[in-house]
N, C-alpha and C. Protein backbone atom coordinates (compact mmCIF):
# COMPACT_ATOMS: atom_id res chain seq x y z
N UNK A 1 0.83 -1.18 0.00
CA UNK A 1 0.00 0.00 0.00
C UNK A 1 0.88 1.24 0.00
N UNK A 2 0.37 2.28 -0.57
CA UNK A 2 1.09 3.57 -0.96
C UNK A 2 0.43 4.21 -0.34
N UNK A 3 2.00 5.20 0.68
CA UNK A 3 1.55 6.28 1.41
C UNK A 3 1.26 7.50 0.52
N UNK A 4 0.91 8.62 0.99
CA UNK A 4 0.46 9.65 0.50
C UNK A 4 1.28 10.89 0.82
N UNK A 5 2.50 10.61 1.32
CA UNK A 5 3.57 11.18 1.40
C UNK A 5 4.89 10.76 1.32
N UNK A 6 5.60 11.56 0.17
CA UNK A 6 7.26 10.64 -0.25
C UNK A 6 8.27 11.77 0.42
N UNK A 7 9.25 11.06 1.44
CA UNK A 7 10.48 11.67 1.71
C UNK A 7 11.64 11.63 1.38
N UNK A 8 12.54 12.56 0.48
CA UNK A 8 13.32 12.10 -0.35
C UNK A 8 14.72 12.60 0.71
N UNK A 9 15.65 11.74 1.10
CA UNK A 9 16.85 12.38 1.60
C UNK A 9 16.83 12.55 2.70
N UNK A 10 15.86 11.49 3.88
CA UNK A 10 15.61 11.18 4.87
C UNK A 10 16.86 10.88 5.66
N UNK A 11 17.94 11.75 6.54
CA UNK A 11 18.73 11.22 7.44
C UNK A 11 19.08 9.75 7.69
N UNK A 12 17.55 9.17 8.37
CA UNK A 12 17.48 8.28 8.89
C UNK A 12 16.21 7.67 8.14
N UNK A 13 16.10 6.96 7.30
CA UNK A 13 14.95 6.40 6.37
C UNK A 13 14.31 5.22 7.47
N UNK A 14 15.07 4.44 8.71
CA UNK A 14 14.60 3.53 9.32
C UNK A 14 13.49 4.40 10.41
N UNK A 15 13.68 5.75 10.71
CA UNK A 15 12.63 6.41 11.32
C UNK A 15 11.38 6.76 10.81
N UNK A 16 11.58 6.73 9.42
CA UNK A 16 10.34 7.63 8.87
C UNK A 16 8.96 6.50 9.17
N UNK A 17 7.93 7.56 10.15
CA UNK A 17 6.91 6.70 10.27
C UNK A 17 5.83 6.17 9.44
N UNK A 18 4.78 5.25 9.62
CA UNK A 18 4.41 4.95 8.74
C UNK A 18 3.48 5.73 8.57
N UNK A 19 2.77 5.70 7.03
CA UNK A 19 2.49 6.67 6.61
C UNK A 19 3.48 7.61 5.73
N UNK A 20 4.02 7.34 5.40
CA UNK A 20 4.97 7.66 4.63
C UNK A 20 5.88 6.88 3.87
N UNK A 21 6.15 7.14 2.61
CA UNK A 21 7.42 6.46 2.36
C UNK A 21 8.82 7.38 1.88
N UNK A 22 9.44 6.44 1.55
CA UNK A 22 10.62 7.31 1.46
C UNK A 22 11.70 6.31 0.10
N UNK A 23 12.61 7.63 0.31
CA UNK A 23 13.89 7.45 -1.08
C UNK A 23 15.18 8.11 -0.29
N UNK A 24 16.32 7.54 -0.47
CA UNK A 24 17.68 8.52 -0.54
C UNK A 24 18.05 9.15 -1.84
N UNK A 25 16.96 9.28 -2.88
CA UNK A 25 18.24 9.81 -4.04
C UNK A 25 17.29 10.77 -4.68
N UNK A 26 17.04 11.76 -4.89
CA UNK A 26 16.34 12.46 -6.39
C UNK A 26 15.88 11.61 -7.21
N UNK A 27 16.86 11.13 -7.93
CA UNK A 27 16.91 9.91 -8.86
C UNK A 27 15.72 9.04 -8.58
N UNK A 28 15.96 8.17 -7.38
CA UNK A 28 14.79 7.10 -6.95
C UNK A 28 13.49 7.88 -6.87
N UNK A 29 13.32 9.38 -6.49
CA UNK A 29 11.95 10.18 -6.23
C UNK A 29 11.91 10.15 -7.71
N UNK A 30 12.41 10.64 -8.87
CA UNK A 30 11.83 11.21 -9.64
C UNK A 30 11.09 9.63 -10.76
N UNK A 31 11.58 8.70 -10.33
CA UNK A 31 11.36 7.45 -10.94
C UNK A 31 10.26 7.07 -9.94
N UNK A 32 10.18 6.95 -9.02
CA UNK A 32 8.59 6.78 -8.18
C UNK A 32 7.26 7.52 -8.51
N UNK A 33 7.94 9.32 -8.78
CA UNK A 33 7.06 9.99 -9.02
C UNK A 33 6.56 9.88 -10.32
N UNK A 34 7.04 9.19 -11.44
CA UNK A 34 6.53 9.13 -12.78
C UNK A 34 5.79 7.75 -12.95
N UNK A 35 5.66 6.61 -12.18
CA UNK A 35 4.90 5.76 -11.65
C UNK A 35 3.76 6.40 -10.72
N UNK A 36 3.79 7.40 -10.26
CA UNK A 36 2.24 7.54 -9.91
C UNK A 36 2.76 8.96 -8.90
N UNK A 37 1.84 10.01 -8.42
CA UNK A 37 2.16 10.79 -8.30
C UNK A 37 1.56 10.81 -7.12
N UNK A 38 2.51 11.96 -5.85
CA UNK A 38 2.34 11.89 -4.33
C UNK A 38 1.28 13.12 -4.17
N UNK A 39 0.57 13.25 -2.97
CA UNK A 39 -0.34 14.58 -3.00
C UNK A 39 1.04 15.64 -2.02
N UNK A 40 1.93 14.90 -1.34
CA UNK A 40 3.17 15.88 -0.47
C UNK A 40 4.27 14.77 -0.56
N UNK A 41 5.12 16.22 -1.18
CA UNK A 41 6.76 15.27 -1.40
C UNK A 41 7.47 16.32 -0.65
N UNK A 42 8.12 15.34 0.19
CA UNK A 42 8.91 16.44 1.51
C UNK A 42 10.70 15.86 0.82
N UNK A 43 11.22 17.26 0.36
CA UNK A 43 12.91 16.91 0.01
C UNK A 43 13.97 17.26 0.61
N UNK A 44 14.61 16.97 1.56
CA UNK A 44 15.71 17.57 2.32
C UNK A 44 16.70 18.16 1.45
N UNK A 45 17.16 19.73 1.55
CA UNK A 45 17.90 20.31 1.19
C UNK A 45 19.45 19.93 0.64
N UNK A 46 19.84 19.04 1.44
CA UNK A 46 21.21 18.34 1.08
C UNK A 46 20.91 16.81 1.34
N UNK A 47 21.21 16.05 0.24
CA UNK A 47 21.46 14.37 0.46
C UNK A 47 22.84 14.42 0.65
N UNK A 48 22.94 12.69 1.43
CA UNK A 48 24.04 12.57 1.91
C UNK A 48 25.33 12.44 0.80
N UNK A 49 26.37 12.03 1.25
CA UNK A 49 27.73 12.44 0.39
C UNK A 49 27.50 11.28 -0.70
N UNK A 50 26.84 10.04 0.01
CA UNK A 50 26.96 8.89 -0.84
C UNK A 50 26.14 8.83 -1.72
N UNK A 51 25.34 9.30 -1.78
CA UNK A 51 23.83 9.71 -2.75
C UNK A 51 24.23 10.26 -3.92
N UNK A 52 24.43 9.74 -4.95
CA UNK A 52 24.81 10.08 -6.19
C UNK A 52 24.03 10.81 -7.23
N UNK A 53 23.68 11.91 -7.48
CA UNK A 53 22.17 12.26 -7.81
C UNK A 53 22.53 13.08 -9.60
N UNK A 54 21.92 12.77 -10.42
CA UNK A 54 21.57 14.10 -11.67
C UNK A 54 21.14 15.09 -10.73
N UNK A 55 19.98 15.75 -10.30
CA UNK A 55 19.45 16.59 -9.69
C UNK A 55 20.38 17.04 -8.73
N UNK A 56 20.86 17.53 -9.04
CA UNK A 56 21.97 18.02 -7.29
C UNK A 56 21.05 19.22 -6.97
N UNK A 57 19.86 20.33 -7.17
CA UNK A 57 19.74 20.97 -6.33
C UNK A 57 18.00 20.53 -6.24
N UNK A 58 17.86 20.65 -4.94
CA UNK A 58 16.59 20.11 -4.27
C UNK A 58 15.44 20.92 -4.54
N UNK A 59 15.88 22.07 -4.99
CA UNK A 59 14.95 23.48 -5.50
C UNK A 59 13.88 23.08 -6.75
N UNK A 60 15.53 22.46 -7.61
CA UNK A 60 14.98 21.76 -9.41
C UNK A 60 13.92 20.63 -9.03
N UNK A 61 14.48 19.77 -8.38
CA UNK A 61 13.74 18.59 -7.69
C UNK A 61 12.11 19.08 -7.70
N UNK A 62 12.05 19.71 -6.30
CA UNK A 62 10.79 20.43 -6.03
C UNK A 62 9.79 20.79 -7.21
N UNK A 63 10.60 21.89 -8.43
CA UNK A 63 10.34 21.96 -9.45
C UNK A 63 9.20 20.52 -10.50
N UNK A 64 10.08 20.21 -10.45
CA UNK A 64 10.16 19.41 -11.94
C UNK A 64 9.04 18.21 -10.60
N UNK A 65 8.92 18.00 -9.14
CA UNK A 65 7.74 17.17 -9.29
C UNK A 65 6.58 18.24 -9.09
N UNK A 66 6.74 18.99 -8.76
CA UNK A 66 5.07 20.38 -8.85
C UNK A 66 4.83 20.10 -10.63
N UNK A 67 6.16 20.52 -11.33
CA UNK A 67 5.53 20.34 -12.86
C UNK A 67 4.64 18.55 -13.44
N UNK A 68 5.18 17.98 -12.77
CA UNK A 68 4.87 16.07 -12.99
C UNK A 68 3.01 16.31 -12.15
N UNK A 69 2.70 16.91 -11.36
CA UNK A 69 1.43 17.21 -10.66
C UNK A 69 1.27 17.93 -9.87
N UNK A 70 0.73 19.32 -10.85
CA UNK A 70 -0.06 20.75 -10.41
C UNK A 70 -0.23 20.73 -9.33
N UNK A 71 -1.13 19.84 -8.36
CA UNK A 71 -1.89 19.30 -6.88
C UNK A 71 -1.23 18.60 -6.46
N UNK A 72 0.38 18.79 -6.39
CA UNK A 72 1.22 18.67 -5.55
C UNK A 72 2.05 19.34 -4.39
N UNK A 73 1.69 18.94 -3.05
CA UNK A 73 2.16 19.70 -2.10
C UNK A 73 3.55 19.87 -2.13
N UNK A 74 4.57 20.86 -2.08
CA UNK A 74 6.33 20.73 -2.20
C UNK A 74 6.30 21.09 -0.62
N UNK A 75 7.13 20.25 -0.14
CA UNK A 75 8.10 21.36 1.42
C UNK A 75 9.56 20.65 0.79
N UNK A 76 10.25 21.94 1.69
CA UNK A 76 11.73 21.69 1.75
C UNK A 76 11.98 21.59 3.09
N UNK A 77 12.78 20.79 3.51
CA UNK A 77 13.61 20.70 4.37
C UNK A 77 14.77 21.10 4.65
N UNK A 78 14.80 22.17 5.46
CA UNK A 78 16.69 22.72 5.44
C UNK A 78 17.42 22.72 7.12
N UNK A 79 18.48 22.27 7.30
CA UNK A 79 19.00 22.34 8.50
C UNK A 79 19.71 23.69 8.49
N UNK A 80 19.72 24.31 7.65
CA UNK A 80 20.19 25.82 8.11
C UNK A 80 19.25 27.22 7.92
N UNK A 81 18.31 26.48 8.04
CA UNK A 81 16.83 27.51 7.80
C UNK A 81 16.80 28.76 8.86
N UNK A 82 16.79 29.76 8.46
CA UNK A 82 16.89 31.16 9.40
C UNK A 82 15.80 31.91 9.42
N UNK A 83 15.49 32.71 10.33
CA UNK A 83 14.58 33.56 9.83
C UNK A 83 14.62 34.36 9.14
């Protein structure tokens, strides 16, 4: 069964609760997302070092799945988020 929310670049992917699923790569999101499309795709700002990605910025990412489905929720995730 498919959650209704995809987390791409999850720290810790063994935390993410259920109700959710998840990816480490751009790559793996943008190949999930063209198999069927999420109503909220949450993308952490930086993947890890080992994460090999086309997409290196999480912005394009965001992009290009809002363009894949209009009635798609985007958040970003940033660990250096300021006011």
């Amino acid at each position: 069964m498919r959650a209704s929310i995809l987390i791409v670049g999850h720290p810790f992917p063994d935390r993410v609760q259920f109700g959710a699923d998840h990816c480490t790569t751009y790559d793996q999101a943008i190949e999930i997302l063209e198999e069927s499309p999420y109503p909220v795709v949450v993308a952490a700002d930086r993947l890890p070092l080992l994460a090999q990605t086309k997409i290196k910025d999480s912005l394009e990412f965001l992009k290009r799945s809002r363009n894949a489905n209009q009635d798609t929720q985007t958040i970003l995730v940033s660990q250096d988020a300021s006011p």
